[in-house]
C-alpha atoms as a PDB file:
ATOM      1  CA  UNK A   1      14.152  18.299  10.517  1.00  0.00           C
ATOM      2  CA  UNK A   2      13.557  14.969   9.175  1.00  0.00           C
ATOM      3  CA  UNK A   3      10.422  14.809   6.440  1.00  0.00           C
ATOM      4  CA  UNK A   4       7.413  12.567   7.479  1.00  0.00           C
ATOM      5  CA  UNK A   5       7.802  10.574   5.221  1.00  0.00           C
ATOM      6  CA  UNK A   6      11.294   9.358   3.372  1.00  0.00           C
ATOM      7  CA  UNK A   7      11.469   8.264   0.123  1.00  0.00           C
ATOM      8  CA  UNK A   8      14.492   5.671  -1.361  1.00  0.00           C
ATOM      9  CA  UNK A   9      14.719   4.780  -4.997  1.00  0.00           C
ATOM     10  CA  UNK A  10      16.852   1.245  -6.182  1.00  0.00           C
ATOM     11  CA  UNK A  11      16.614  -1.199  -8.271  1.00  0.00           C
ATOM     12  CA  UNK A  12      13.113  -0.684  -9.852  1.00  0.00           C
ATOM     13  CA  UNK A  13      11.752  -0.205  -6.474  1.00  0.00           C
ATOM     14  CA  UNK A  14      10.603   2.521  -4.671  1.00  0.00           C
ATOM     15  CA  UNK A  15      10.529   2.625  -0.565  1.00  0.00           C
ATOM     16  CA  UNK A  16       7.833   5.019   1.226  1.00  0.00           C
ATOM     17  CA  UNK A  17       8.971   4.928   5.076  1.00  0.00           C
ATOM     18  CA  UNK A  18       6.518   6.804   7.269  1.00  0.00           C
ATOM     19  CA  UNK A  19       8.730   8.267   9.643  1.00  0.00           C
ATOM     20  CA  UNK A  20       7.326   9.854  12.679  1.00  0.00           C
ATOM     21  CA  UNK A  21       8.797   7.565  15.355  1.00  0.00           C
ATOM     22  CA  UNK A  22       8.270   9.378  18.568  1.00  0.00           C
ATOM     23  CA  UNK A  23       4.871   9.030  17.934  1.00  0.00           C
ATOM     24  CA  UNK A  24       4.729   5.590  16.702  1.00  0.00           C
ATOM     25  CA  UNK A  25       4.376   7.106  12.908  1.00  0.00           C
ATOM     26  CA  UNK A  26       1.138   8.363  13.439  1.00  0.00           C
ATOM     27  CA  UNK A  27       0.043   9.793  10.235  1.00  0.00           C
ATOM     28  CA  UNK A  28       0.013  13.855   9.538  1.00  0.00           C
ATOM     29  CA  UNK A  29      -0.957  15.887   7.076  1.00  0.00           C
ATOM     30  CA  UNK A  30       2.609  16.184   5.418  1.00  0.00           C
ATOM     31  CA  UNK A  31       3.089  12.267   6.184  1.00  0.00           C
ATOM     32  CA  UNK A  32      -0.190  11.549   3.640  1.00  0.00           C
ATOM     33  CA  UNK A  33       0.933  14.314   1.338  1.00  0.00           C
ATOM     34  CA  UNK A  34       4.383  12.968   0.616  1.00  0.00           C
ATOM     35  CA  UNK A  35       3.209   9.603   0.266  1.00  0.00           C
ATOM     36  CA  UNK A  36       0.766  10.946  -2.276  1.00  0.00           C
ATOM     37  CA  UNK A  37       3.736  12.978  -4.187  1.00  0.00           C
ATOM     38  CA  UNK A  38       5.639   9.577  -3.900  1.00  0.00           C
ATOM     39  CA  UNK A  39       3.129   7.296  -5.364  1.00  0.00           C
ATOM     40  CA  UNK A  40       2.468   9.602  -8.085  1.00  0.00           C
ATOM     41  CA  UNK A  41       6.092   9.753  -9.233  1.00  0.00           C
ATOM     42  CA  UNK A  42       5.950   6.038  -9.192  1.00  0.00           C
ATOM     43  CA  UNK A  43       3.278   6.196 -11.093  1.00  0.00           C
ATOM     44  CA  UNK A  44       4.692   7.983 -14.000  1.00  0.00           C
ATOM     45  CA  UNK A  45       8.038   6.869 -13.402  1.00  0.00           C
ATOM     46  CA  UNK A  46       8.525   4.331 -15.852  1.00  0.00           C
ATOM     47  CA  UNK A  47      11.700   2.997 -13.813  1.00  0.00           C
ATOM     48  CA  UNK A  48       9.536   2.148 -10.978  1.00  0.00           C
ATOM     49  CA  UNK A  49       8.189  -1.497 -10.874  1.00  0.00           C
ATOM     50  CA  UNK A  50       6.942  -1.553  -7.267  1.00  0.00           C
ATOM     51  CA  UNK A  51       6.224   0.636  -4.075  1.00  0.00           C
ATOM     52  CA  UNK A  52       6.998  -0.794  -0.372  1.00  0.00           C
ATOM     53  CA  UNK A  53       5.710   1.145   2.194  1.00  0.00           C
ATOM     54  CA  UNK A  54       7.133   0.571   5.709  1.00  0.00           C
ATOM     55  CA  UNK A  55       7.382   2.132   8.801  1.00  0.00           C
ATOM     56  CA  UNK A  56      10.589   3.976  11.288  1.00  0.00           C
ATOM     57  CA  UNK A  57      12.221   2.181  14.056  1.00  0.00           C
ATOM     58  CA  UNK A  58       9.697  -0.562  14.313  1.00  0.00           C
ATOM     59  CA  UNK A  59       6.474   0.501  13.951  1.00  0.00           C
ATOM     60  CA  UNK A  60       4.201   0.323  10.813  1.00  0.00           C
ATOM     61  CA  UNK A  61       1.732   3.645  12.195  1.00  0.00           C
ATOM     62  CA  UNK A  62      -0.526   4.138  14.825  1.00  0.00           C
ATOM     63  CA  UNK A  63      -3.081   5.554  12.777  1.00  0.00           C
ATOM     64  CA  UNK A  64      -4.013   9.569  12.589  1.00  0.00           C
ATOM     65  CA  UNK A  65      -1.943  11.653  15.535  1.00  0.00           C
ATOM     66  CA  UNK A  66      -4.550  11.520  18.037  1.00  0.00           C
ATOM     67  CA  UNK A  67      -2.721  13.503  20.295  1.00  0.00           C
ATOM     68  CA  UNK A  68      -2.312  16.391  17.972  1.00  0.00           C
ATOM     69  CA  UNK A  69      -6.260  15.826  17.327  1.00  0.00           C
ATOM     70  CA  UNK A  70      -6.474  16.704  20.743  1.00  0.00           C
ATOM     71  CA  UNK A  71      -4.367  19.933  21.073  1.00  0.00           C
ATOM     72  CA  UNK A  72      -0.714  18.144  21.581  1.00  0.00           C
ATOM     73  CA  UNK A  73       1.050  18.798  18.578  1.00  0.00           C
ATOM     74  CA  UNK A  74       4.848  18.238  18.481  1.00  0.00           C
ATOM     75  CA  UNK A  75       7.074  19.414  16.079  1.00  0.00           C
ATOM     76  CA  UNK A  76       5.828  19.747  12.035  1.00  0.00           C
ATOM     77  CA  UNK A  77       7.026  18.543   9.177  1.00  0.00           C
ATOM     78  CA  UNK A  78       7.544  22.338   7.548  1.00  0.00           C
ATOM     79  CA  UNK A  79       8.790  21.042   4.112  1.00  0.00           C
ATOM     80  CA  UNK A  80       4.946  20.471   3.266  1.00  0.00           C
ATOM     81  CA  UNK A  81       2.787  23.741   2.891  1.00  0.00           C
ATOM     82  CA  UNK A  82      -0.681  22.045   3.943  1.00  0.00           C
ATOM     83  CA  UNK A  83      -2.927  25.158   3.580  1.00  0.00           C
ATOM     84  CA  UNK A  84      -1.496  25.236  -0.347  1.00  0.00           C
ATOM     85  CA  UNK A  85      -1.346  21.840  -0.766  1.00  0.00           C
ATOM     86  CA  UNK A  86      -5.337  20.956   0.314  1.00  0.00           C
ATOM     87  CA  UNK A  87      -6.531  24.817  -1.752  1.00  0.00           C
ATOM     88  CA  UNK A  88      -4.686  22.844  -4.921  1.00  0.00           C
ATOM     89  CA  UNK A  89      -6.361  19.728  -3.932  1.00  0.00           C
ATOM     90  CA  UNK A  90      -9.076  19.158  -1.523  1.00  0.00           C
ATOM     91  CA  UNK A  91      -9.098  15.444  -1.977  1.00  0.00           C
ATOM     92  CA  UNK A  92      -5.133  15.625  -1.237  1.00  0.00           C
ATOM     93  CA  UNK A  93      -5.719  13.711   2.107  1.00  0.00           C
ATOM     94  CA  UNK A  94      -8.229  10.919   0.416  1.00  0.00           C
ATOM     95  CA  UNK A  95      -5.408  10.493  -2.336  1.00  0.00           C
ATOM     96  CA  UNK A  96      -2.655  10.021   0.217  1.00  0.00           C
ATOM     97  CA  UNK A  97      -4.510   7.429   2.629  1.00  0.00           C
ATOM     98  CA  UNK A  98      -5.005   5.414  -0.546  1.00  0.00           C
ATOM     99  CA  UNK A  99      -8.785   5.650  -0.166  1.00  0.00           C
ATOM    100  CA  UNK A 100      -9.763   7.270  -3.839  1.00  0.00           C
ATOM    101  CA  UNK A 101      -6.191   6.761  -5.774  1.00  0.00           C
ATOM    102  CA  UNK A 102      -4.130   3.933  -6.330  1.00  0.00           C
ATOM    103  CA  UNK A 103      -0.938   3.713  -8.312  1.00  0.00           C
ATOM    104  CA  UNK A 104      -0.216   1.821 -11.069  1.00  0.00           C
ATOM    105  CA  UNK A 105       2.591   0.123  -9.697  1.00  0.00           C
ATOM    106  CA  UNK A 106       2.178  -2.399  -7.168  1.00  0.00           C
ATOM    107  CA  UNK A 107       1.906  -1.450  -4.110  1.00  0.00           C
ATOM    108  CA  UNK A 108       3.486  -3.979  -1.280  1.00  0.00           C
ATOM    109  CA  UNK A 109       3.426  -3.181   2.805  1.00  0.00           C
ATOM    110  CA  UNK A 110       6.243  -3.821   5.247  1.00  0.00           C
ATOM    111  CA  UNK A 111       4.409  -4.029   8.586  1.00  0.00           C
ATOM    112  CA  UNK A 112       6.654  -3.998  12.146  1.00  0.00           C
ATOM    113  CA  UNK A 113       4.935  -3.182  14.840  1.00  0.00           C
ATOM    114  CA  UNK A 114       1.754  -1.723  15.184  1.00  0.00           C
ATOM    115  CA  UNK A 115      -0.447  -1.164  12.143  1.00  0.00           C
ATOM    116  CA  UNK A 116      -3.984   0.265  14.202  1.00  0.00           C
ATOM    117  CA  UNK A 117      -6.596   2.383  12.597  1.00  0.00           C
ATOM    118  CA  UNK A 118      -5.506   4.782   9.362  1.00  0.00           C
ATOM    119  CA  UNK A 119      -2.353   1.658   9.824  1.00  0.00           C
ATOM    120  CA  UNK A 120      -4.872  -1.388   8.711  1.00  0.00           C
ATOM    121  CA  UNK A 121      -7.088   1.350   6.830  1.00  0.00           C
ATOM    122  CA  UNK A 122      -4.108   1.943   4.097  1.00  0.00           C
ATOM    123  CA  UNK A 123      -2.925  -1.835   4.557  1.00  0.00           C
ATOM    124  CA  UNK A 124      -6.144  -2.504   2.810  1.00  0.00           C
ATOM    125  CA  UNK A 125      -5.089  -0.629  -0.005  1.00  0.00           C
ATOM    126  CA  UNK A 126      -2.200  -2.125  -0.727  1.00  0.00           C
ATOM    127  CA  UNK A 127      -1.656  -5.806  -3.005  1.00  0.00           C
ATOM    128  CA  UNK A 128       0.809  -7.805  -1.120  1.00  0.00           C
ATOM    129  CA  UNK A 129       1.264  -7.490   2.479  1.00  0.00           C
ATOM    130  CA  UNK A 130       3.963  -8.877   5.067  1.00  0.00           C
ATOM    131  CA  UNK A 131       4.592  -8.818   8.719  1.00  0.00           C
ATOM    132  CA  UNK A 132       6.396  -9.451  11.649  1.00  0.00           C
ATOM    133  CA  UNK A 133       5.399 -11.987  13.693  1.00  0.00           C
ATOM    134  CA  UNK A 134       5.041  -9.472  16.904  1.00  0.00           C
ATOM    135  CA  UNK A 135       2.876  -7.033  14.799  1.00  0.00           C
ATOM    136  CA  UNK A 136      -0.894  -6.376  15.821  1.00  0.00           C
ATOM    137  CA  UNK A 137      -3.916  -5.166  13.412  1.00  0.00           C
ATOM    138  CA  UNK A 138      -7.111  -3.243  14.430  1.00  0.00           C
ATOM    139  CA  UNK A 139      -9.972  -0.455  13.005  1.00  0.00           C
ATOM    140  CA  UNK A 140      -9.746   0.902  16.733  1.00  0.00           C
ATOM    141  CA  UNK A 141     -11.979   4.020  15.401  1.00  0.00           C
ATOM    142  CA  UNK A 142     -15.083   2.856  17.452  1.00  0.00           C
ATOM    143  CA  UNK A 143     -13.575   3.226  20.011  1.00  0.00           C
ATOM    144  CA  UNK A 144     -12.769   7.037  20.337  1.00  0.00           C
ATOM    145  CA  UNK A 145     -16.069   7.611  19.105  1.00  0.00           C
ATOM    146  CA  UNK A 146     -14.345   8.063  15.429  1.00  0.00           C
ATOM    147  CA  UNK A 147     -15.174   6.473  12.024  1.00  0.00           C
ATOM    148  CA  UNK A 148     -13.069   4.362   9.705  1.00  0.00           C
ATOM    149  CA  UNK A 149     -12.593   7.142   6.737  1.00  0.00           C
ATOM    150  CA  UNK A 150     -10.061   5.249   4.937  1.00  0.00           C
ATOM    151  CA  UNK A 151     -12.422   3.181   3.934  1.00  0.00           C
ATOM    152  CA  UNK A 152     -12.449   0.050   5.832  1.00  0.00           C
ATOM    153  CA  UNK A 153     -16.294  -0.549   6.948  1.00  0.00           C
ATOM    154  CA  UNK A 154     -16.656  -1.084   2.631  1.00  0.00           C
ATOM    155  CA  UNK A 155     -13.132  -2.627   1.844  1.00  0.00           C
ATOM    156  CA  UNK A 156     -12.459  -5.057   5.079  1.00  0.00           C
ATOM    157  CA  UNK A 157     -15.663  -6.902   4.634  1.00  0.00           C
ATOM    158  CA  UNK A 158     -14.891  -7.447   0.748  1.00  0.00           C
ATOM    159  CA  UNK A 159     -11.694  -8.977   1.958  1.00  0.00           C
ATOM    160  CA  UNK A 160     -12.321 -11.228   4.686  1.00  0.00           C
ATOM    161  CA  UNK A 161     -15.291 -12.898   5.399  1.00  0.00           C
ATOM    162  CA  UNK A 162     -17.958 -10.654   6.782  1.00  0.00           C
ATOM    163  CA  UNK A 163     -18.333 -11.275  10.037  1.00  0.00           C
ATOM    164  CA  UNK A 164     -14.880 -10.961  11.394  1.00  0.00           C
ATOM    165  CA  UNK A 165     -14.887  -8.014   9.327  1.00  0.00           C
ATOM    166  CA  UNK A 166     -17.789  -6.877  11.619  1.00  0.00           C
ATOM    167  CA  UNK A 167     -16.781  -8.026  14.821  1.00  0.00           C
ATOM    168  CA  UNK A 168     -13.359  -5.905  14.511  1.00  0.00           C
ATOM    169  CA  UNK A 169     -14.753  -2.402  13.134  1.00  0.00           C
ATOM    170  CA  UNK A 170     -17.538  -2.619  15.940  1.00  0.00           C
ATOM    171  CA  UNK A 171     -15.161  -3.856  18.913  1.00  0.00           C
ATOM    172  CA  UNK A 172     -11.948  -1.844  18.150  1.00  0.00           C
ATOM    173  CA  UNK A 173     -10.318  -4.885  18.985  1.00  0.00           C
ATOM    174  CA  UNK A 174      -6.301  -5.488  17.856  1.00  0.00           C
ATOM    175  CA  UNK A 175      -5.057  -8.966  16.481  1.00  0.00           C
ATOM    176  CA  UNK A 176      -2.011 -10.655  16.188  1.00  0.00           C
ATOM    177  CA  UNK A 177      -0.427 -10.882  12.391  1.00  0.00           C
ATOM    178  CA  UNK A 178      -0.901 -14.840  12.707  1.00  0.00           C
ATOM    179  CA  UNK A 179      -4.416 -13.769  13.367  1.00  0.00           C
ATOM    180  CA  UNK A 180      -4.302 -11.254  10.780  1.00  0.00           C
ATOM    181  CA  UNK A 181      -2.789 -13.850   8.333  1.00  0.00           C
ATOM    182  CA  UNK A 182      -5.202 -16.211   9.244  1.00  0.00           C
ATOM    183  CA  UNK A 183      -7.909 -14.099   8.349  1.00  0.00           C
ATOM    184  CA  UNK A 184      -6.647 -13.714   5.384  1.00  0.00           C
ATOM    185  CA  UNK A 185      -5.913  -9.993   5.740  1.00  0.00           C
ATOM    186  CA  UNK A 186      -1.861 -10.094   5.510  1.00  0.00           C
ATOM    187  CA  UNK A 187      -0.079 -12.660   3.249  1.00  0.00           C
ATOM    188  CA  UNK A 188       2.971 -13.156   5.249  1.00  0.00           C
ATOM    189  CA  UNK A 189       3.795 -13.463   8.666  1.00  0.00           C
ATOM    190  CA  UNK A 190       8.019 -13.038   9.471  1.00  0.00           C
ATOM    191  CA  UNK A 191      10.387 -13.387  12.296  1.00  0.00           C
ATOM    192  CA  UNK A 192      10.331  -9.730  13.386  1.00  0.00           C
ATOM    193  CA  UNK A 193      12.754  -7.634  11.946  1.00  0.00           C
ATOM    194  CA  UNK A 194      12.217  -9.145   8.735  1.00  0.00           C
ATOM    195  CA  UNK A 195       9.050  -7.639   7.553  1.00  0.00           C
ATOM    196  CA  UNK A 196      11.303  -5.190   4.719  1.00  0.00           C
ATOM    197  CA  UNK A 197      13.884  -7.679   3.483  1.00  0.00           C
ATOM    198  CA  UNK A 198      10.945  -9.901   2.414  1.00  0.00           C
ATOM    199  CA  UNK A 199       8.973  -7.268   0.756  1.00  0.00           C
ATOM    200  CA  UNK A 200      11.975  -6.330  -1.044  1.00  0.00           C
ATOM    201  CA  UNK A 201      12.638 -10.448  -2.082  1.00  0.00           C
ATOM    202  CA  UNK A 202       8.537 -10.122  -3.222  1.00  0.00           C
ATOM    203  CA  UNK A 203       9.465  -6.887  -4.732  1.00  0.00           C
ATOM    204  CA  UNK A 204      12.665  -8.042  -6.940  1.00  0.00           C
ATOM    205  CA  UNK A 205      10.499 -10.911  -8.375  1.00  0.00           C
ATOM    206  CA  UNK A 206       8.074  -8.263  -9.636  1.00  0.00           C
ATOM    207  CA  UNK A 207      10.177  -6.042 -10.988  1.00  0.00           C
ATOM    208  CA  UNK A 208      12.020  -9.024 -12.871  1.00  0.00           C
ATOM    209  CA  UNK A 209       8.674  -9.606 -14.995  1.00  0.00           C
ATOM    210  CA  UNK A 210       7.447  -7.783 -17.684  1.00  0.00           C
ATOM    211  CA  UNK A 211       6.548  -4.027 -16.503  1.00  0.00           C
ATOM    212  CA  UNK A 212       3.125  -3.780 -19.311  1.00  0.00           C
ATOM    213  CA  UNK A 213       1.585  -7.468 -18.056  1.00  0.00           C
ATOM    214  CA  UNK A 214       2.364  -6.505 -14.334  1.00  0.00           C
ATOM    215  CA  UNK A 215       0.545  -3.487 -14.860  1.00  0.00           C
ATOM    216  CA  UNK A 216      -2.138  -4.480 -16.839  1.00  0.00           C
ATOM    217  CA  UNK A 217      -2.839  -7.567 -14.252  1.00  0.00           C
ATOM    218  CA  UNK A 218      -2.680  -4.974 -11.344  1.00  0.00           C
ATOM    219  CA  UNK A 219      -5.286  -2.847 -13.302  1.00  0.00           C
ATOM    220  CA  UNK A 220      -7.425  -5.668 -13.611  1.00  0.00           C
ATOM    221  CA  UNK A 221      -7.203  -6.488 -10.091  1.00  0.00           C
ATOM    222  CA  UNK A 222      -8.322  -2.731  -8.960  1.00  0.00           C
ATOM    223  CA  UNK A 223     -10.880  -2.245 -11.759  1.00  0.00           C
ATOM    224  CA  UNK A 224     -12.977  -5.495 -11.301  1.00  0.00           C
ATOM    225  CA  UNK A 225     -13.684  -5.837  -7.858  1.00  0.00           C
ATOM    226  CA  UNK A 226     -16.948  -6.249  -7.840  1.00  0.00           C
ATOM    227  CA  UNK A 227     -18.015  -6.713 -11.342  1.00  0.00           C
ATOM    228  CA  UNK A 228     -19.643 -10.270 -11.783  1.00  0.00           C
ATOM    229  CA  UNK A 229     -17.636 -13.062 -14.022  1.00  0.00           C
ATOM    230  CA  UNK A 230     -19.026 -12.306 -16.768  1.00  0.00           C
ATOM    231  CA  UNK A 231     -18.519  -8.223 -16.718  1.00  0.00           C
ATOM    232  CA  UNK A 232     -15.195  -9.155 -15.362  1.00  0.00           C
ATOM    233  CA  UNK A 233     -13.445 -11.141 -18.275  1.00  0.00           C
ATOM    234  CA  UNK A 234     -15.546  -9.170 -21.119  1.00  0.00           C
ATOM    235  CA  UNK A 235     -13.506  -5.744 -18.962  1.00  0.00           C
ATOM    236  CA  UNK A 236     -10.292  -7.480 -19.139  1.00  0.00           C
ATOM    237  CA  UNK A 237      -9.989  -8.233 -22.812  1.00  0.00           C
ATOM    238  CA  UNK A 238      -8.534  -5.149 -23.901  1.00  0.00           C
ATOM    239  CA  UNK A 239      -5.950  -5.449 -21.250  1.00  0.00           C
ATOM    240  CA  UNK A 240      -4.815  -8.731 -22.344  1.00  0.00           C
ATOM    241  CA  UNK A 241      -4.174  -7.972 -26.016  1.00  0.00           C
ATOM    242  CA  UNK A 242      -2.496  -5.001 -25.665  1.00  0.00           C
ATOM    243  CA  UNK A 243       0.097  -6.973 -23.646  1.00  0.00           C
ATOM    244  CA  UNK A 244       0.153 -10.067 -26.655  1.00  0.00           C
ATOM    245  CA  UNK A 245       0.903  -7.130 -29.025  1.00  0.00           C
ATOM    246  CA  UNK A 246       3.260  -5.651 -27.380  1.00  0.00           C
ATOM    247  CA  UNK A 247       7.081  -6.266 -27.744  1.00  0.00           C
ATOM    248  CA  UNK A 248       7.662  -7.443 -24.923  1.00  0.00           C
ATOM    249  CA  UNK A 249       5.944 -10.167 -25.470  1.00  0.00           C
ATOM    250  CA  UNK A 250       8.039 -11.299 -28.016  1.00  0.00           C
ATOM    251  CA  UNK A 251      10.638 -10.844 -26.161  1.00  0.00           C
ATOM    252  CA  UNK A 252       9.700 -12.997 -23.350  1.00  0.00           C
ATOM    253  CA  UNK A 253       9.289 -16.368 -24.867  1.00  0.00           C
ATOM    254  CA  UNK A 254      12.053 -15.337 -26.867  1.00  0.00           C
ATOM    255  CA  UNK A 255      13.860 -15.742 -24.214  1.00  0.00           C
ATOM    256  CA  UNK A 256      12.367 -18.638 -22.314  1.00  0.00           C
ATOM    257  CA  UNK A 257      13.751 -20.220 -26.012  1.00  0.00           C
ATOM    258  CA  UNK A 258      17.221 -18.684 -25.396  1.00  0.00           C
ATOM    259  CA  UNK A 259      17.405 -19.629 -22.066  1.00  0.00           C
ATOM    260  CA  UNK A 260      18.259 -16.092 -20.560  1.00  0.00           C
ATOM    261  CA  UNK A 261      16.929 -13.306 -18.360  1.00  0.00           C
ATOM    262  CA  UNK A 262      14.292 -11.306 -20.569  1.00  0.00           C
ATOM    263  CA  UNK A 263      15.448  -7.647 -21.591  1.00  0.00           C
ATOM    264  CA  UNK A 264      12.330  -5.733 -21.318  1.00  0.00           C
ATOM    265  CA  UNK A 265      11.393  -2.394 -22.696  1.00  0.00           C
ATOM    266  CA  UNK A 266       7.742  -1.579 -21.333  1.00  0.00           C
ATOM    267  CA  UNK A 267       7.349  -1.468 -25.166  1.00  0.00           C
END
């Protein structure tokens, strides 16, 4: 049987496909745990540059498997010992939806499809975000009498103005990715099909850069949200010098002299 979720590793990137396609990916428990395991290893691993996450056979995810909510459970992902997994960790599930962890590497979605619910919950989580042009958005929690727990009634209104934010956690309501993009909550809208080869053309770019000022930007990104200006730069000092005195910084406009490709050592 096929994991939940597959994990590919090339060229400084790392892919995360949820892959549950007969039910549209609809997240599981062993679906959230692997994608926890993954981002930790690409975390750590100092190979890694950047994560894409992406979805099976045309479909970012429908959100949590309502239908196994409800009794109709098909067939588990048995690679992933749940009741082990959650007694090591109880905020295993938290981690994995991206709601109180992020990776230090950046983390870039792939979006075909539908992205509805836990779909636009972990989409919020993530830095750089492309999709289809046939994809559609929505917090449809309201509706089924459920509440956002990835986090969306605090992140979506930080992200896009407030009320839109409002009107679609209190409707339900789905929206196009030119909506979505137009919002401001995607970065990219694509012909469909082509939602992965530009994440991977964002992706290369990134991992072309040097790996300590990538991180340390993406750090500052995370860890000042809402600190004011002030608080903000005075925060991000510490981050910026270690970069200056790092090799690789010599490196770099060593070779913008030399006119070649940088050789970076995350040194």
């Amino acid at each position: 049987m096929m994991p939940d979720a597959i994990v590919d590793i090339r060229n400084h990137v790392m892919t995360v496909t949820l892959n549950r396609p007969k039910r549209m990916n609809a997240i599981s428990g062993p679906m959230i745990v692997r994608m926890y395991d993954a981002f930790v290893e690409a975390s750590v691993n100092e190979d890694i540059r950047c994560i894409i996450v992406t979805g099976a056979e045309g479909n970012f995810t429908s959100g949590a498997d309502l239908k196994a909510m409800s009794g109709d459970a098909d067939d588990a992902d048995t690679g992933i010992d749940m009741r082990a997994r959650s007694q090591e960790d109880p905020e295993i599930h938290w981690k994995g939806l991206l709601r109180s962890y992020r990776p230090t590497k950046p983390l870039i979605a792939a979006v075909e499809g539908v992205a509805i619910a836990g779909g636009t919950e972990i989409l919020q989580a993530m830095d750089i975000r492309i999709a289809g042009e046939s994809a559609k958005f929505g917090i449809s929690e309201a509706r089924w009498s459920l509440y956002p727990m990835g986090g969306s009634a605090v992140r979506l209104p930080r992200q896009i103005p407030y009320t839109v934010a409002a009107e679609l956690l209190l409707t339900g309501k789905h929206i196009s990715a030119q909506e979505a993009k137009d919002i401001g909550l995607i970065g990219h809208v694509v012909p469909d099909g082509q939602a992965l080869a530009k994440a991977f053309e964002i992706a290369e770019l990134i991992a072309e850069n040097g790996p300590l000022a990538v991180e340390a930007i993406l750090k500052t990104l995370h860890e000042t949200n809402g600190m004011t200006e002030t608080e903000a730069l005075a925060y991000e000092y510490d981050y910026g010098w270690a970069v200056f005195a790092s090799e690789d910084a010599k490196e770099g406009p060593k070779a913008f002299s030399q006119k070649r490709k940088p050789d970076f050592k995350r040194k």
